[in-house]
Structures are given as structure tokens and as C-alpha cells.
C-alpha atoms as a PDB file:
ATOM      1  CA  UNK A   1     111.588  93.998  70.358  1.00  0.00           C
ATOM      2  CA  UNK A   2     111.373  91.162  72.968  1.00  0.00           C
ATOM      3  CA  UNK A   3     109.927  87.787  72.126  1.00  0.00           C
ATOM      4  CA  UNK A   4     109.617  85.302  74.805  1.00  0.00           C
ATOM      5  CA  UNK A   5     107.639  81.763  75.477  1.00  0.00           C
ATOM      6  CA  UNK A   6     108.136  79.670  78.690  1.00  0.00           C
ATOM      7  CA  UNK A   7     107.432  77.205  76.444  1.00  0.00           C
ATOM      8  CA  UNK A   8     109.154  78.093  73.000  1.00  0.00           C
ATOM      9  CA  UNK A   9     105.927  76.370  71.200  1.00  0.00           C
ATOM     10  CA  UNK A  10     103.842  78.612  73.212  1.00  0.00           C
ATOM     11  CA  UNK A  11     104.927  82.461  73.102  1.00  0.00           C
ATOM     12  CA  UNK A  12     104.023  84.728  75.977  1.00  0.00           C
ATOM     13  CA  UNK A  13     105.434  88.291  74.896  1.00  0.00           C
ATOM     14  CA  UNK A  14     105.998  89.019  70.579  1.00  0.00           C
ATOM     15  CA  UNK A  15     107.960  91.940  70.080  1.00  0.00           C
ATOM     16  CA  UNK A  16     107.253  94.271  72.880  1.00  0.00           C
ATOM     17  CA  UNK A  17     108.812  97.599  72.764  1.00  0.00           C
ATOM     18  CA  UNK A  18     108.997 100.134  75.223  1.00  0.00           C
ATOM     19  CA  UNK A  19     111.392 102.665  77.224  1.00  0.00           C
ATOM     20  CA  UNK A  20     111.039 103.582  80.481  1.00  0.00           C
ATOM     21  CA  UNK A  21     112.701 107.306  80.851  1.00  0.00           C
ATOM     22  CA  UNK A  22     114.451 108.161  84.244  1.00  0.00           C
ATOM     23  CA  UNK A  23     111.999 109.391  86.891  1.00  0.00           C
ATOM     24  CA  UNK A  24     108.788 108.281  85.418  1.00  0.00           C
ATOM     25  CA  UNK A  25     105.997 105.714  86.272  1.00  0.00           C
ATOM     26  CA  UNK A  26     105.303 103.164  83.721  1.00  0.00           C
ATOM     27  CA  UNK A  27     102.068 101.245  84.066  1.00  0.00           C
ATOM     28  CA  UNK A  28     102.083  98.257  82.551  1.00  0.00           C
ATOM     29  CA  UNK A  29      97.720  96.712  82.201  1.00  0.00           C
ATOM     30  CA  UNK A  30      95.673  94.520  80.277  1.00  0.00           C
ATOM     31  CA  UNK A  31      93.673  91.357  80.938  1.00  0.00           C
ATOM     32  CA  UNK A  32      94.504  88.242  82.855  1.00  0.00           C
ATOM     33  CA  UNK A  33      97.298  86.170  80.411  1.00  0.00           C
ATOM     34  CA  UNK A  34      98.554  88.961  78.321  1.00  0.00           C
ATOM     35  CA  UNK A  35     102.036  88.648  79.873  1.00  0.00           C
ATOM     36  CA  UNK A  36     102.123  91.275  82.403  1.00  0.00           C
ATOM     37  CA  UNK A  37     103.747  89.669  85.229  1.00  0.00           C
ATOM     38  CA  UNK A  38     106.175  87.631  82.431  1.00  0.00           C
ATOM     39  CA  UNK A  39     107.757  91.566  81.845  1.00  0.00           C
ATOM     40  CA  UNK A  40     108.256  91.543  86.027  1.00  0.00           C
ATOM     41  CA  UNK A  41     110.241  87.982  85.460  1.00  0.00           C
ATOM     42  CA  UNK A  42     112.762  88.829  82.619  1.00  0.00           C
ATOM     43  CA  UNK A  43     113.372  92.178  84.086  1.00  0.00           C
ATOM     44  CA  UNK A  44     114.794  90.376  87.341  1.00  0.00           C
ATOM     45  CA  UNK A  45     116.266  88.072  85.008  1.00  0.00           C
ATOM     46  CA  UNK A  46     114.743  84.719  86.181  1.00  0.00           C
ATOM     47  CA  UNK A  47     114.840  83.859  82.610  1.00  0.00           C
ATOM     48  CA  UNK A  48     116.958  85.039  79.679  1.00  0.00           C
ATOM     49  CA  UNK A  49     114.301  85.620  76.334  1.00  0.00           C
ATOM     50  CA  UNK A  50     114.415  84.101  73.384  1.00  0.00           C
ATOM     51  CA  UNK A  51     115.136  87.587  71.133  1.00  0.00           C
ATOM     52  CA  UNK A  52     115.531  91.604  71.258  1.00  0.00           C
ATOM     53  CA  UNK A  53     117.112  92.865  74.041  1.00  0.00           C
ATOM     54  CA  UNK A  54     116.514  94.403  78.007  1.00  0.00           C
ATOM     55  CA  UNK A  55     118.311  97.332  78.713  1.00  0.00           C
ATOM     56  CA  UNK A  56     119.201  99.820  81.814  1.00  0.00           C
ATOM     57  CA  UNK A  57     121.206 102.671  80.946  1.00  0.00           C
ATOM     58  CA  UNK A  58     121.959 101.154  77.727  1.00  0.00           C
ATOM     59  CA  UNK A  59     123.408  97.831  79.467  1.00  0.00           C
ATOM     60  CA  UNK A  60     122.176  94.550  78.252  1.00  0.00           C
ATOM     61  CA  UNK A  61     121.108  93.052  81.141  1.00  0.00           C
ATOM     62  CA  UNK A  62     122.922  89.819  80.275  1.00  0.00           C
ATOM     63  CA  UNK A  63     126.258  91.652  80.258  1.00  0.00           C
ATOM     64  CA  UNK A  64     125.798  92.414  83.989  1.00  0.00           C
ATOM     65  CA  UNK A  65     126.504  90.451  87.259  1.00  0.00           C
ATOM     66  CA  UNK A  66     122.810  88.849  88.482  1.00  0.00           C
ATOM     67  CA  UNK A  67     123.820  90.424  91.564  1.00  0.00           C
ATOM     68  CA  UNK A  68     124.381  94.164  90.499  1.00  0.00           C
ATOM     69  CA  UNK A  69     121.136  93.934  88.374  1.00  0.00           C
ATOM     70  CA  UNK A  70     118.877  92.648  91.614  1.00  0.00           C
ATOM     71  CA  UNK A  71     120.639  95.612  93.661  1.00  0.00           C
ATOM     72  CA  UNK A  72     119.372  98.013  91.578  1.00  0.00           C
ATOM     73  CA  UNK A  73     115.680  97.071  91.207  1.00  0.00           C
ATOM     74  CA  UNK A  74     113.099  96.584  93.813  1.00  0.00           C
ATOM     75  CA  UNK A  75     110.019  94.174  93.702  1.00  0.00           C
ATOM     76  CA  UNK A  76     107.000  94.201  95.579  1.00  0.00           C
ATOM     77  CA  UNK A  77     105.221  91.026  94.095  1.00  0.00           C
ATOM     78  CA  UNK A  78     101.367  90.381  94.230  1.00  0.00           C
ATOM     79  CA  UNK A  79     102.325  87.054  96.022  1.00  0.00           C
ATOM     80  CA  UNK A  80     104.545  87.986  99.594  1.00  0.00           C
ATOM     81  CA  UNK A  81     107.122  85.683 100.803  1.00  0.00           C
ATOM     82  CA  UNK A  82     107.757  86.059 104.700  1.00  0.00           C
ATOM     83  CA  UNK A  83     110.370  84.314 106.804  1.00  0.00           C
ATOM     84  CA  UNK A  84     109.360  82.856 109.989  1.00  0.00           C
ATOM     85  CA  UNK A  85     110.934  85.418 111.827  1.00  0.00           C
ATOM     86  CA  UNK A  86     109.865  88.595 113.089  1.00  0.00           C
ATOM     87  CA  UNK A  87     108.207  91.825 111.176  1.00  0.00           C
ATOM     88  CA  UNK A  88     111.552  93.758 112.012  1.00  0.00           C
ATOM     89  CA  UNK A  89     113.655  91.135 110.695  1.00  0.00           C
ATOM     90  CA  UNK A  90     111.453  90.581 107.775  1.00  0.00           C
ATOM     91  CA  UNK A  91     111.328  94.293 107.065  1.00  0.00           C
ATOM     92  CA  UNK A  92     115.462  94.542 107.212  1.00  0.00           C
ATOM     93  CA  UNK A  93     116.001  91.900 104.938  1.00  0.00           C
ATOM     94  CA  UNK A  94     115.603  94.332 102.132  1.00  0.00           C
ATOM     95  CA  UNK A  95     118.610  96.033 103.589  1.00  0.00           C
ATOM     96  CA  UNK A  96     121.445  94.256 105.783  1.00  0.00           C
ATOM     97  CA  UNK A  97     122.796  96.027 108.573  1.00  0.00           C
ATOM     98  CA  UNK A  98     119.698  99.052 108.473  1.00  0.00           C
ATOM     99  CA  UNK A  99     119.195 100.513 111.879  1.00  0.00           C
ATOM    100  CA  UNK A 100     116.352 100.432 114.199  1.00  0.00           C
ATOM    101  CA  UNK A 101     115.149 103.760 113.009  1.00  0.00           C
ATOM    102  CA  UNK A 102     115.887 103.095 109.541  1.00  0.00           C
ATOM    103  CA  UNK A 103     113.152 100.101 109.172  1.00  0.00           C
ATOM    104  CA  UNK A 104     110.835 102.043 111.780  1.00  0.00           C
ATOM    105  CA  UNK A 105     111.163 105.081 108.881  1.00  0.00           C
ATOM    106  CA  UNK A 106     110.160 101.960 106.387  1.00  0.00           C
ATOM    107  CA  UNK A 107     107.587 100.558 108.155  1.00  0.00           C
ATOM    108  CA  UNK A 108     105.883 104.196 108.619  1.00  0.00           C
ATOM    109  CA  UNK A 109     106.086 104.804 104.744  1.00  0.00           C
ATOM    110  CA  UNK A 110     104.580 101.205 104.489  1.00  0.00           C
ATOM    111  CA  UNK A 111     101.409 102.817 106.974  1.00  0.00           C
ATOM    112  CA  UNK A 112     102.546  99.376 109.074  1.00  0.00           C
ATOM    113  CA  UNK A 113     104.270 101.332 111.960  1.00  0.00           C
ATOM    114  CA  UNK A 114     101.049 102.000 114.082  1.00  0.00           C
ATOM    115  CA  UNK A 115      99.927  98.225 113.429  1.00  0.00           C
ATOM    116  CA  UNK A 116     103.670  97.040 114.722  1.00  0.00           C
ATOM    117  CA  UNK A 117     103.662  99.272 117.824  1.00  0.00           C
ATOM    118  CA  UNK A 118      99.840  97.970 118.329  1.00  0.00           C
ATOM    119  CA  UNK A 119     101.331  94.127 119.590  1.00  0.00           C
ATOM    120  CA  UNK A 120     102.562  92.915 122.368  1.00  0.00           C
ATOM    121  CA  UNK A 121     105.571  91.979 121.550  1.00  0.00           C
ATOM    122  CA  UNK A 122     105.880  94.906 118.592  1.00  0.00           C
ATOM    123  CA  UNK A 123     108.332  94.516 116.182  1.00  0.00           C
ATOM    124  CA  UNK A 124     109.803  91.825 117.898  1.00  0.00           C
ATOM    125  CA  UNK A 125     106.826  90.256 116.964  1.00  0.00           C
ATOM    126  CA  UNK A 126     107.089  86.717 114.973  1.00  0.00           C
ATOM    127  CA  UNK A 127     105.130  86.133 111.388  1.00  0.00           C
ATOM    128  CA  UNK A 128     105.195  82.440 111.314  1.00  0.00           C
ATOM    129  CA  UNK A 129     105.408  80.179 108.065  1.00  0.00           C
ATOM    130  CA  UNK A 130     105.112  82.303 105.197  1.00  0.00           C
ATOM    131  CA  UNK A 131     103.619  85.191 107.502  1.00  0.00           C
ATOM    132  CA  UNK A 132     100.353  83.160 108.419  1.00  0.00           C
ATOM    133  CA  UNK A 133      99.812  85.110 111.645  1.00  0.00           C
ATOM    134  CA  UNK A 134      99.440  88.469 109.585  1.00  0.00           C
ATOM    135  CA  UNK A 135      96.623  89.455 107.039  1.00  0.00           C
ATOM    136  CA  UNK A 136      96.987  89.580 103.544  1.00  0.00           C
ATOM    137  CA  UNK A 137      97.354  93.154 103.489  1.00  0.00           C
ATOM    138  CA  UNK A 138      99.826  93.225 106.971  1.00  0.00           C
ATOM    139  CA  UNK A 139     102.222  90.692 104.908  1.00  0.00           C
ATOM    140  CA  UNK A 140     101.899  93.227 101.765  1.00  0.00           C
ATOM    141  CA  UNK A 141     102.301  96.061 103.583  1.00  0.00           C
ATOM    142  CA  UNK A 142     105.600  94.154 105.145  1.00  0.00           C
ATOM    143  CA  UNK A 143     106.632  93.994 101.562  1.00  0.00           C
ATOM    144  CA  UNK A 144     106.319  97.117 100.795  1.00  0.00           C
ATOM    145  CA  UNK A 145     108.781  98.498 103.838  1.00  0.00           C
ATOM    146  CA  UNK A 146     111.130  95.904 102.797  1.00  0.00           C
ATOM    147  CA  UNK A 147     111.662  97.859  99.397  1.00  0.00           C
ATOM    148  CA  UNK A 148     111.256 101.432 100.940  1.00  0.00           C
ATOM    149  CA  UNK A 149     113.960 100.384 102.737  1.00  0.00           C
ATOM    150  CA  UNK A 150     116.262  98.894 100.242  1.00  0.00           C
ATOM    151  CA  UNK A 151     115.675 102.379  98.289  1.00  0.00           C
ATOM    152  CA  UNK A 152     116.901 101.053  94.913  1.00  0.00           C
ATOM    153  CA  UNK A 153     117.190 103.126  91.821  1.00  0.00           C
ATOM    154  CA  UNK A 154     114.140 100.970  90.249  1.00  0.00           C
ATOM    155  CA  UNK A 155     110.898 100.077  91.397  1.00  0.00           C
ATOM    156  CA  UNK A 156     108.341  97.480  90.395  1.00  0.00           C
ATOM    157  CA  UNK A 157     104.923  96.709  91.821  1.00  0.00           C
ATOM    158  CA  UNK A 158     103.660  93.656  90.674  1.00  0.00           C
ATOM    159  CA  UNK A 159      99.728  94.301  91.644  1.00  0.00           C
ATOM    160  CA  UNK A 160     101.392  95.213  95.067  1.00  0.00           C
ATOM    161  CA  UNK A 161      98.202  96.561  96.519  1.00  0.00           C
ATOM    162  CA  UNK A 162      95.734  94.098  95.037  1.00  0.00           C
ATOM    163  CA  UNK A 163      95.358  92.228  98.774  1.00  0.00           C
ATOM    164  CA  UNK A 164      94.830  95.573 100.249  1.00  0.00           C
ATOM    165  CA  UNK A 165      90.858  96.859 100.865  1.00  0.00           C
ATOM    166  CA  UNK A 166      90.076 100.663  98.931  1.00  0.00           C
ATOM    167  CA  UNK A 167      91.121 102.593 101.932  1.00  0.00           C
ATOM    168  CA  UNK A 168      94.795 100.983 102.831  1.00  0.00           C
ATOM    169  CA  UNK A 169      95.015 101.218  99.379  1.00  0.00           C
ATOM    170  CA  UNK A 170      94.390 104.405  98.756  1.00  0.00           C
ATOM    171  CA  UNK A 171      97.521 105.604 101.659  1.00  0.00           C
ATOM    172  CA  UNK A 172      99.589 103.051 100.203  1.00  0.00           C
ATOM    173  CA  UNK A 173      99.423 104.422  96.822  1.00  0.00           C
ATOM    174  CA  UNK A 174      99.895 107.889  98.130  1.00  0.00           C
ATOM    175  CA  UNK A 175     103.176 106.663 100.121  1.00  0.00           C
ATOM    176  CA  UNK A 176     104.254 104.941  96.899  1.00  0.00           C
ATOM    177  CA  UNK A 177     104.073 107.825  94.724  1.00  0.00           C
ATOM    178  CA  UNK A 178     106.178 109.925  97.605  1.00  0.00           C
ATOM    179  CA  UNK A 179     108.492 106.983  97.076  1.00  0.00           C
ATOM    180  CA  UNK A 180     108.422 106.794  93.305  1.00  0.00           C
ATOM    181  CA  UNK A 181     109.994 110.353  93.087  1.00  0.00           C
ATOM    182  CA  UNK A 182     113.091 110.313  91.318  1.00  0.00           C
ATOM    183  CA  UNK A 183     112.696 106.556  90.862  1.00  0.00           C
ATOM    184  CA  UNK A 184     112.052 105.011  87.742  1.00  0.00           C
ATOM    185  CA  UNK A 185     108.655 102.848  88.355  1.00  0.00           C
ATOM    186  CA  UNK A 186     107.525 100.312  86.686  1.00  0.00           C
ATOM    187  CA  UNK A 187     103.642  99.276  87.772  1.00  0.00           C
ATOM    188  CA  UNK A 188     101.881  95.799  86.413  1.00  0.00           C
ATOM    189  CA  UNK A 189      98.201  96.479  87.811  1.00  0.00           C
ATOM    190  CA  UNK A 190      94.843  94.950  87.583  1.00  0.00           C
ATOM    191  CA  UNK A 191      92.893  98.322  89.214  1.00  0.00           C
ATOM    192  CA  UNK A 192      93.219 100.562  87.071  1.00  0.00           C
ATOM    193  CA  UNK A 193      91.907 103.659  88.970  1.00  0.00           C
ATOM    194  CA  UNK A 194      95.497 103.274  90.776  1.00  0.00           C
ATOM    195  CA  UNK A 195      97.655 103.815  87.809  1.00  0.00           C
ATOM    196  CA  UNK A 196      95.536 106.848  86.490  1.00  0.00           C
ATOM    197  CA  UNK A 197      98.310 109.302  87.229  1.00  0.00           C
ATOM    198  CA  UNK A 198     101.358 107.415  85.361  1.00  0.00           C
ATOM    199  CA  UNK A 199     103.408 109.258  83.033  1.00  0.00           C
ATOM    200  CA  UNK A 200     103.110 106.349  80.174  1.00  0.00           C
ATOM    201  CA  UNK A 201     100.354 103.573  80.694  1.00  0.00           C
ATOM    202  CA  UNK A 202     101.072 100.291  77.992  1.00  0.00           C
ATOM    203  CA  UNK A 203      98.135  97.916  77.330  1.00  0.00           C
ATOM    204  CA  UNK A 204      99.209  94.647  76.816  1.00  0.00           C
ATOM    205  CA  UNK A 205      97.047  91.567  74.996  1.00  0.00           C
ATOM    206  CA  UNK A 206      98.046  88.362  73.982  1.00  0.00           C
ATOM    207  CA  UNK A 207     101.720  89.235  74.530  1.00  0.00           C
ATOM    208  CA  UNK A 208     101.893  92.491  72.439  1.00  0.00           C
ATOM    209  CA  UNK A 209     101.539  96.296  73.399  1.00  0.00           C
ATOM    210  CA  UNK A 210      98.306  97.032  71.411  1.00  0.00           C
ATOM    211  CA  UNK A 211      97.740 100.840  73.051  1.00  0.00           C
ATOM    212  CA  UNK A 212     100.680 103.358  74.725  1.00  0.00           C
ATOM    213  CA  UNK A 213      99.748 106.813  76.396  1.00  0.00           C
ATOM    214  CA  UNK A 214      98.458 108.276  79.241  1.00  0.00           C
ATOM    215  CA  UNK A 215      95.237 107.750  80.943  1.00  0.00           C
ATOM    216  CA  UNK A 216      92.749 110.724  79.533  1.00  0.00           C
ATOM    217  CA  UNK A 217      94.274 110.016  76.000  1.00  0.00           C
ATOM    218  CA  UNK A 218      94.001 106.177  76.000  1.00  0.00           C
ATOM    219  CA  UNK A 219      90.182 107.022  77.501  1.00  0.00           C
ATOM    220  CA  UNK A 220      89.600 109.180  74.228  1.00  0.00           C
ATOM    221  CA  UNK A 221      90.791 106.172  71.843  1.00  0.00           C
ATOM    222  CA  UNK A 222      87.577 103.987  72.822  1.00  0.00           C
ATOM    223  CA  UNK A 223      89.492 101.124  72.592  1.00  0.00           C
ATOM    224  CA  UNK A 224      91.112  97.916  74.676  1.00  0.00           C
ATOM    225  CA  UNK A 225      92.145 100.187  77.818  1.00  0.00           C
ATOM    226  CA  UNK A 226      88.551 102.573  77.900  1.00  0.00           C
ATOM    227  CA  UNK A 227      86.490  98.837  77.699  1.00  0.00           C
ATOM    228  CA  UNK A 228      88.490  97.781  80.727  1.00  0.00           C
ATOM    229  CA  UNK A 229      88.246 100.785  82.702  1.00  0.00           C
ATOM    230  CA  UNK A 230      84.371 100.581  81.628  1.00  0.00           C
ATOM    231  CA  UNK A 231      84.137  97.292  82.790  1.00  0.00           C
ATOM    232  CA  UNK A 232      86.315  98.097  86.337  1.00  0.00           C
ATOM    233  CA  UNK A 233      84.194 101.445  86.963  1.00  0.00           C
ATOM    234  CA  UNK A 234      80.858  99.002  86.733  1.00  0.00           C
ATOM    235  CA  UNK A 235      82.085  96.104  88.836  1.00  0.00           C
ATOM    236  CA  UNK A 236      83.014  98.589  91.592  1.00  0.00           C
ATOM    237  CA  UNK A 237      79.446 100.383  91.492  1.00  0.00           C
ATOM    238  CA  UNK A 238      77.675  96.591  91.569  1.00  0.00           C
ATOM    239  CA  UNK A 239      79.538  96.071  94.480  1.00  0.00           C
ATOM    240  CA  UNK A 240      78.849  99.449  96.155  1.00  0.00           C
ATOM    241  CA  UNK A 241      74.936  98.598  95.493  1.00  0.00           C
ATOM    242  CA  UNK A 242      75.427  95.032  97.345  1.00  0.00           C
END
């Protein structure tokens, strides 16, 4: 029953509900504003919310340390922040003191390995301000290692593969569901061909869960979640025609 508003004049999420059972994916979808990202925020506890309650295990996530509740999740976020140091570096910063082999392991997970060993200088190699010298999808894919490798109980992706072109995207998503295995997962997404397989898709709009079930069965319902995926499946053949 979470309410929440940035702004308390202006409310963002109005009594969401949900439970996220140990081992599965959650998808979390709907259309640009509905509060999807917001969820991502007060999980990590950037902001406390106005009422109901967040809990893991049946802790309040007020009750806890900041630090023990950040230990225990891992985000990749849509938007990547890179030091300007180098990919190993950047990569091991999900985990302190990893070995060598340990973020190579990462990095191959993250299909980034092959890329790394491709430059001159390898993992050694530096990213610049904010990662400028890589690609949108290189910097995402850096991401992506740097969670493999902190290997926490929880995972979010916060449209973590919405940089990415349809074929990285489609190994990506096959190394995150090898990684999502006996994790609990929550997913925000805006493609929703990549969140097809989750165990419990929610469809947010204008801050409330309006739909909850899986993909087939939401499909059936003709309703918010079938006119997106309508819309996403036509958009994708326009731009196969182009």
C-alpha cells in the first residue's frame, strides 16, 4: 500500500501493492510517467515514502542500516555512471578486492570480455569522463559486469538493455536470466518482448498497478498491457519495412 509524491501536491505512486516471492522475476511496465523507475528509487531508499510500507524478508526497510540494504540489492540503471578510470577498475567497483579472474568471469557474463581483450591496452584500458570513449551499449554492458560481479541476493534492471541494438540484447538477456537464477529480480522495462518470460508482470499507470499476471494471461485480458504490446509489435515491423 505505498503512496509516494516527490512533490507531496503531486503523487507519483497511490497505493501500490505487490510481493516479490524468492527466486522469481518481477517485471514491472507501463507507459512513460506511470512511476516505474520511482519503485527503482524507494527500493534503494533514496527517498523514504510518504505511507505503507517496503519490505525484504519482512524487514521494513527503514529499520535497516542504508548500508546493509544497498549490499543486498543490485542496480543496473538505464542511465550508466563510469569513473574515469579503466573498464577493469570500473567493472571491480561492484566488488572491492575481486580478483583478476573474478571480473574477467563478469565481464564474460556481461558478453564485454571479447570487446576488452579486442584493445590495445585491454582492460587496462581507460573510459574517460563518464565513459565517453565507450558506446552506449559498451558502458551498459560495463554495468552489467559490475553487478554480476557484486552477485547480490537482489537484482534490478532499470531498462538495463534499452541502449543495447536487438542482437546484444538478445545475449544480454539470455546471460541475465542465467544470472537471475535463484535471485529475486525485479525488471522496470520499456520492450516488452524482453520481459515475456517473467514469473509476475505488473502494469503500472498513473502511479497505480491497474493489471498483474503473466504475459499470455495479461495478452488474453485485451486491456492496458495487450494495447502496448500491440503498439510495440507494430513500431518494430515499421521499422523492419524502413
Amino acid at each position: 500500500n505505498v503512496s509516494f509524491g516527490y512533490d507531496e501536491r503531486r503523487p507519483i505512486l497511490q497505493g501500490v501493492s505487490f510481493v516479490a516471492e524468492p527466486g522469481q522475476t518481477v517485471a514491472i511496465v507501463g507507459p512513460s510517467g506511470a512511476g516505474k523507475s520511482t519503485i527503482a528509487r524507494l527500493l534503494y531508499r533514496f527517498y523514504d515514502i510518504n505511507s505503507g510500507g517496503i519490505l525484504i524478508d519482512g524487514q521494513d526497510i527503514r529499520d535497516v542500516t542504508q548500508a546493509s540494504l544497498r549490499a543486498a540489492i543490485g542496480i543496473v540503471p538505464q542511465d550508466t555512471v563510469l569513473f574515469n578510470d579503466t573498464i577493469e577498475y570500473n567493472i571491480a567497483y561492484g566488488r572491492p578486492g575481486a580478483s583478476d579472474e573474478e571480473i574477467r568471469a563478469a565481464a564474460r557474463m556481461a558478453q564485454i570480455d571479447a570487446f576488452c581483450e579486442s584493445l590495445p591496452d585491454g582492460y587496462k584500458t581507460v573510459v574517460g569522463e563518464r565513459g565517453l570513449k565507450l558506446s552506449g551499449g559498451e558502458k551498459q554492458r560495463v554495468a552489467i559486469a559490475r553487478t554480476f560481479l557484486k552477485h547480490p541476493p537482489l537484482l534490478m534492471f532499470d531498462e538495463a538493455t534499452s541502449a543495447l541494438d536487438t542482437h546484444t540484447e538478445k545475449q544480454i538477456q539470455a546471460s541475465l536470466r542465467d544470472v537471475s537464477r535463484g535471485h529475486t529480480t525485479l525488471v522496470i522495462a520499456h520492450r516488452l518482448s524482453t520481459i515475456a518470460d517473467a514469473d509476475l508482470i505488473l502494469v503500472l499507470d498513473g502511479g497505480k498497478v491497474v493489471e498483474s499476471g503473466k504475459h499470455q494471461a495479461l495478452l488474453d485480458q485485451n486491456g492496458l498491457y495487450a494495447a502496448l504490446w500491440r503498439r510495440q509489435l507494430k513500431s518494430e515491423s515499421l521499422a523492419v519495412a524502413v
